[in-house]
Structure formats: structure tokens, C-alpha cells
C-alpha atoms as a PDB file:
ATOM      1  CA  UNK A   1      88.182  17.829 160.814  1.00  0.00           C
ATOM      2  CA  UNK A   2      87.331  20.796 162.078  1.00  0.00           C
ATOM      3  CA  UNK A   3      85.801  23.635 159.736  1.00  0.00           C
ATOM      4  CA  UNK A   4      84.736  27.036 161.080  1.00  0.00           C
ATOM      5  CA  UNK A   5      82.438  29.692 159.267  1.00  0.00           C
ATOM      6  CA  UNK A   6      82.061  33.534 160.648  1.00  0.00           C
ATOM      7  CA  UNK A   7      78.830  35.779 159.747  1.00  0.00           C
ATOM      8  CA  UNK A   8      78.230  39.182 160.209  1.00  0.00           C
ATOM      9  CA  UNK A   9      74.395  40.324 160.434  1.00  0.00           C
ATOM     10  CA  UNK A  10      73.239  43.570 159.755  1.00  0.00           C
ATOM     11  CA  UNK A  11      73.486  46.138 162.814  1.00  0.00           C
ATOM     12  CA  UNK A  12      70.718  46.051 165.082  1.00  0.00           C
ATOM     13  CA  UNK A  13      69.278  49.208 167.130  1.00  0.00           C
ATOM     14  CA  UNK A  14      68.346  48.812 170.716  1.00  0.00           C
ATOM     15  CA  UNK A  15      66.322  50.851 173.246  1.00  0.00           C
ATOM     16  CA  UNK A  16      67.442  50.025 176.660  1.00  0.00           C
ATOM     17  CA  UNK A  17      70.678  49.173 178.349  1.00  0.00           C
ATOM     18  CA  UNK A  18      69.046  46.136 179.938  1.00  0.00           C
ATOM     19  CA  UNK A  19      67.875  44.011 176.846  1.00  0.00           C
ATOM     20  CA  UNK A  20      67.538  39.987 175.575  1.00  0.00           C
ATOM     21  CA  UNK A  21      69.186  38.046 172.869  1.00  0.00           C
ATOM     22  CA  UNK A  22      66.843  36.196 171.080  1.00  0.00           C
ATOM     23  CA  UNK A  23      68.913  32.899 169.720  1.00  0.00           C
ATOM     24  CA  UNK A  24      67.342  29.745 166.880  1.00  0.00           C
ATOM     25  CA  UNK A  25      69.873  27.934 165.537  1.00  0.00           C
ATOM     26  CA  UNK A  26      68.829  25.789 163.443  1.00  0.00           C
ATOM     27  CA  UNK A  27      70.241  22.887 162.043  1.00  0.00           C
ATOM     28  CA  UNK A  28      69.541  21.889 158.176  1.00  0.00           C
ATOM     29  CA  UNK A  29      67.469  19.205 157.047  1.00  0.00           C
ATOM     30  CA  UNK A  30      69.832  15.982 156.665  1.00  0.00           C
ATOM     31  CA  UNK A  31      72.022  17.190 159.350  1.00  0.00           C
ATOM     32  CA  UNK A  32      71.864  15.871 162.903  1.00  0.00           C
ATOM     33  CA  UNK A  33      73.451  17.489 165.954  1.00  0.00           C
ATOM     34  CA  UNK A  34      75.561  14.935 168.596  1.00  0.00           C
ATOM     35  CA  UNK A  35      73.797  15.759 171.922  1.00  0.00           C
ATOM     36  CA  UNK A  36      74.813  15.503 174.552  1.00  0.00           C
ATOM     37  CA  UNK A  37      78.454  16.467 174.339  1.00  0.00           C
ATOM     38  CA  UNK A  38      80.600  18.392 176.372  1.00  0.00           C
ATOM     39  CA  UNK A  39      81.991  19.878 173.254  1.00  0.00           C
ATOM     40  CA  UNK A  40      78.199  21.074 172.301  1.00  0.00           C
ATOM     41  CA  UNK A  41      79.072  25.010 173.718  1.00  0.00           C
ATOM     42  CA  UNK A  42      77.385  28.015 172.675  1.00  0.00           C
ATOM     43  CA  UNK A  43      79.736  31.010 173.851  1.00  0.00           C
ATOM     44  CA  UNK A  44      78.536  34.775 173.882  1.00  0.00           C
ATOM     45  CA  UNK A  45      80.523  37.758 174.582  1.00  0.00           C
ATOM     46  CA  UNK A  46      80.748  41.142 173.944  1.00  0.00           C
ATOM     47  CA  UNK A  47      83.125  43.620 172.550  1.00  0.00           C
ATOM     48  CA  UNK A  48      83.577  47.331 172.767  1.00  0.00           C
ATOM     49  CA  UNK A  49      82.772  48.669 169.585  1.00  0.00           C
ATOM     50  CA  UNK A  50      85.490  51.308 169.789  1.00  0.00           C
ATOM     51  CA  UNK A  51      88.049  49.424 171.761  1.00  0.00           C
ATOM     52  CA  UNK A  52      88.086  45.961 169.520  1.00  0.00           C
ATOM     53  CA  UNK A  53      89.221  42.823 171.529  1.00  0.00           C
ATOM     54  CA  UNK A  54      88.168  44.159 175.081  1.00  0.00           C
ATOM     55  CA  UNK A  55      85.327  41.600 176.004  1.00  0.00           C
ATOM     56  CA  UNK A  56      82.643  42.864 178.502  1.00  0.00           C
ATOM     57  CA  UNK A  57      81.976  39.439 179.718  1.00  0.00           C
ATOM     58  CA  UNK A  58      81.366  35.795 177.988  1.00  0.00           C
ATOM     59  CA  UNK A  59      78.277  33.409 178.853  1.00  0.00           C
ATOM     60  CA  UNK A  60      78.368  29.370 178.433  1.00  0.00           C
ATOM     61  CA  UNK A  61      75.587  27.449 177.507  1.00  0.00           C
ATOM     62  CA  UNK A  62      76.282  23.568 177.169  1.00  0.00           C
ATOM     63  CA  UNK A  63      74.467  21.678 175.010  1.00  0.00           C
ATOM     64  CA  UNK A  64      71.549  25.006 174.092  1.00  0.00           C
ATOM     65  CA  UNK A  65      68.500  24.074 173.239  1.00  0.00           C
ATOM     66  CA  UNK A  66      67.128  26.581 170.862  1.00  0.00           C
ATOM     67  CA  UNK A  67      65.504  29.107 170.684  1.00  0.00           C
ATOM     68  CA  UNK A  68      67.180  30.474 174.156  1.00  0.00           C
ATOM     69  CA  UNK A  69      66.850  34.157 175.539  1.00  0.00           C
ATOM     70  CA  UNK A  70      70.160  35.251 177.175  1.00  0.00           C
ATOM     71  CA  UNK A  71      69.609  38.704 179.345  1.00  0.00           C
ATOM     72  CA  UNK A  72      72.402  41.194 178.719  1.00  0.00           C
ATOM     73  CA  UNK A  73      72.982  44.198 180.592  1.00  0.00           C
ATOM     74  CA  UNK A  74      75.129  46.958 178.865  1.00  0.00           C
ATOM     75  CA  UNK A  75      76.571  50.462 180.036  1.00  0.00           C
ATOM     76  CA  UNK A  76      75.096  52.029 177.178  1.00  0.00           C
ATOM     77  CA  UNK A  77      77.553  51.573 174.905  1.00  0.00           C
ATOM     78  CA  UNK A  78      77.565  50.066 171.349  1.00  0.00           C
ATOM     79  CA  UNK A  79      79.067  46.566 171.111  1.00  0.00           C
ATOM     80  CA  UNK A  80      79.442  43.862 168.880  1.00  0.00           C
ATOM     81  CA  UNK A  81      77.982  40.985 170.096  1.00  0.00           C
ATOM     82  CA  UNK A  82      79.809  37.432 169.256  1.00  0.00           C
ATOM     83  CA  UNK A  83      78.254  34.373 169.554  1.00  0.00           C
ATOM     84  CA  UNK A  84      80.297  31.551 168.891  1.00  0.00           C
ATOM     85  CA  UNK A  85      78.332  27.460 168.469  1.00  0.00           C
ATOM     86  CA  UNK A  86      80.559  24.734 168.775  1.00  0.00           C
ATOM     87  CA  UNK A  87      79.426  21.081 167.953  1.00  0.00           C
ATOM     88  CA  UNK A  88      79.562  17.750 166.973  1.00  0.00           C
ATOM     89  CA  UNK A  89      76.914  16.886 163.975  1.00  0.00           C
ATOM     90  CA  UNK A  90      76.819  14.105 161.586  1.00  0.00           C
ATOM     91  CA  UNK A  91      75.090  13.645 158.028  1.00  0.00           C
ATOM     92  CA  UNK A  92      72.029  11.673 158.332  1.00  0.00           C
ATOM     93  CA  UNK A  93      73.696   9.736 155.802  1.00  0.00           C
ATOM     94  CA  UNK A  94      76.570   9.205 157.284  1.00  0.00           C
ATOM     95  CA  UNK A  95      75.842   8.776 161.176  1.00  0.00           C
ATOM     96  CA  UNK A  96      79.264   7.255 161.914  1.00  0.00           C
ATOM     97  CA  UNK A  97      81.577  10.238 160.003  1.00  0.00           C
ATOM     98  CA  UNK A  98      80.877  12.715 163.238  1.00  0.00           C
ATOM     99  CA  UNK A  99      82.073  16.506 162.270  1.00  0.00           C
ATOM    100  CA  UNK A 100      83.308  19.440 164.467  1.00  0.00           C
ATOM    101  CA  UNK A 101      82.452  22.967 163.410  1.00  0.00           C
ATOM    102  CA  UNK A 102      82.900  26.574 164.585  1.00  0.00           C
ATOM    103  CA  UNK A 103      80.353  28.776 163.745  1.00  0.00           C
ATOM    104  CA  UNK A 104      80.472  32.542 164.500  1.00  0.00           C
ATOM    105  CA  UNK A 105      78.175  35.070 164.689  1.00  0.00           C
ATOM    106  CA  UNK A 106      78.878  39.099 165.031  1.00  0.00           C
ATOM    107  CA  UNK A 107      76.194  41.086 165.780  1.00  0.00           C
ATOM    108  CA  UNK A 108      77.108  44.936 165.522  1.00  0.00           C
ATOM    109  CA  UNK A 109      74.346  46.743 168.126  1.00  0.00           C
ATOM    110  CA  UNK A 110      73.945  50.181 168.420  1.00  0.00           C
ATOM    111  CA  UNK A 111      71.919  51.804 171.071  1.00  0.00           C
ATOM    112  CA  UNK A 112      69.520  54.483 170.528  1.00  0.00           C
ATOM    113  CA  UNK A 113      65.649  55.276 171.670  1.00  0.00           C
ATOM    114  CA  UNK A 114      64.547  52.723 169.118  1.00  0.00           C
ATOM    115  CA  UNK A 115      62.173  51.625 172.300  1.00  0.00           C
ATOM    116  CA  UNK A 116      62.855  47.809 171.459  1.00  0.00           C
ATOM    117  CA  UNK A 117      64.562  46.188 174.027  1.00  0.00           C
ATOM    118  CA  UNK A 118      65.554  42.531 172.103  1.00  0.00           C
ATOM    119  CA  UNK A 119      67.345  41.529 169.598  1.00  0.00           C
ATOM    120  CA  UNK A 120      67.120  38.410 167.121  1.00  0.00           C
ATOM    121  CA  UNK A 121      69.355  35.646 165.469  1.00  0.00           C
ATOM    122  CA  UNK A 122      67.325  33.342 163.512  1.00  0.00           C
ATOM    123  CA  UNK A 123      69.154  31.679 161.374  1.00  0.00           C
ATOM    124  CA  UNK A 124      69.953  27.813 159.735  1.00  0.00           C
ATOM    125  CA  UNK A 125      73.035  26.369 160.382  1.00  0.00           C
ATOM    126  CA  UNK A 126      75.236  26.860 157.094  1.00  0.00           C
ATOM    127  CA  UNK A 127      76.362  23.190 157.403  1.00  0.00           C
ATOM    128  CA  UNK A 128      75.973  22.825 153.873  1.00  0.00           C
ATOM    129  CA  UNK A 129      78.643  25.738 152.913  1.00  0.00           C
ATOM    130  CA  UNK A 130      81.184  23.774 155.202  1.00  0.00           C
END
């Protein structure tokens, strides 16, 4: 079974067109990630805020270890940044039932001369919600 969840997070101002997503996923206690998989993918990409659907470009990362720092460099332009965790986990419980979930994040950025130049997703896995 596959279940998928999508979260939006608060917009965050940046500084610079050249800046870093900061990424921690982390995964609930009780829960247990199946590593290494192929189907383990972390996917980022990023849309035009005024054009909807129109990626800028999409980054891989197989099997992430977290937290990971992924550089981005933008035109200046607000986006929405998705990023998109696919993976196997099981229930500590239950180490045989393995599970396949789709979790997205949206991250609405707007630049401005905030001065910062990263932004953050900390967040635990809402496995639980699933």
C-alpha cells in the first residue's frame, strides 16, 4: 500500500539568489526506514511561483542521509520549492509488513534583502497520520 501525505510550510524569505536548503527528516520513534533501496529517493524541484507547473530543475538524492544541504541557484524569482521523500519503512513492530509512502513538502520562498541566504525543513516524518 502506498499512502502519500502533502505539507505546506509557512513562506520563507531569502537574501540571495544563490542560497542552501537545509533538509532533517526525521523518522518517528517506532518507525524504521528500509535502507538501502532504490526506491529510497528524495526529489527536489522548483516551481515558478507565478507560472504553476513550470519546474526550474529537479535534484535526486538516493537513499539521503539527513540532515543534507542541497545548493540552489535561482534567477531571483519567487518559487515554491517541492521536495518530495519516497521510501520503504516498517513498524518496529512489525519488521516484515514493509510500507511505501509519499511524502511532500512545498515550501513557498520569496526573495527579498532579508540577508539570510538558507532555508530550513526540520521536520518528523508524519508516519503516524498515515
Amino acid at each position: 500500500m502506498k499512502a502519500q501525505k502533502t505539507i505546506t510550510k509557512e513562506i520563507q524569505h531569502i537574501g540571495a539568489t544563490e542560497y542552501t536548503v537545509q533538509i532533517d527528516l526525521m523518522i518517528p520513534k517506532g518507525y524504521s526506514i528500509v535502507s538501502p533501496r532504490h526506491a529510497n529517493r528524495l526529489h527536489i524541484s522548483y516551481e515558478h511561483e507565478e507560472k504553476p507547473g513550470e519546474q526550474q530543475s529537479h535534484i535526486i538524492r538516493e537513499n539521503p542521509v539527513f540532515p543534507i544541504g542541497i545548493p540552489v541557484r535561482s534567477k531571483g524569482e519567487d518559487a515554491v520549492i517541492l521536495i518530495d521523500y519516497e521510501f520503504i519503512y516498517v513498524k518496529d513492530d512489525a519488521p516484515d509488513n514493509e510500507l511505501k509512502t509519499h511524502i511532500q513538502y512545498q515550501l513557498p520562498v520569496h526573495i527579498e534583502d532579508s540577508g539570510k541566504d538558507e532555508i530550513f525543513l526540520s521536520d518528523h516524518l508524519p508516519l503516524d497520520e498515515l
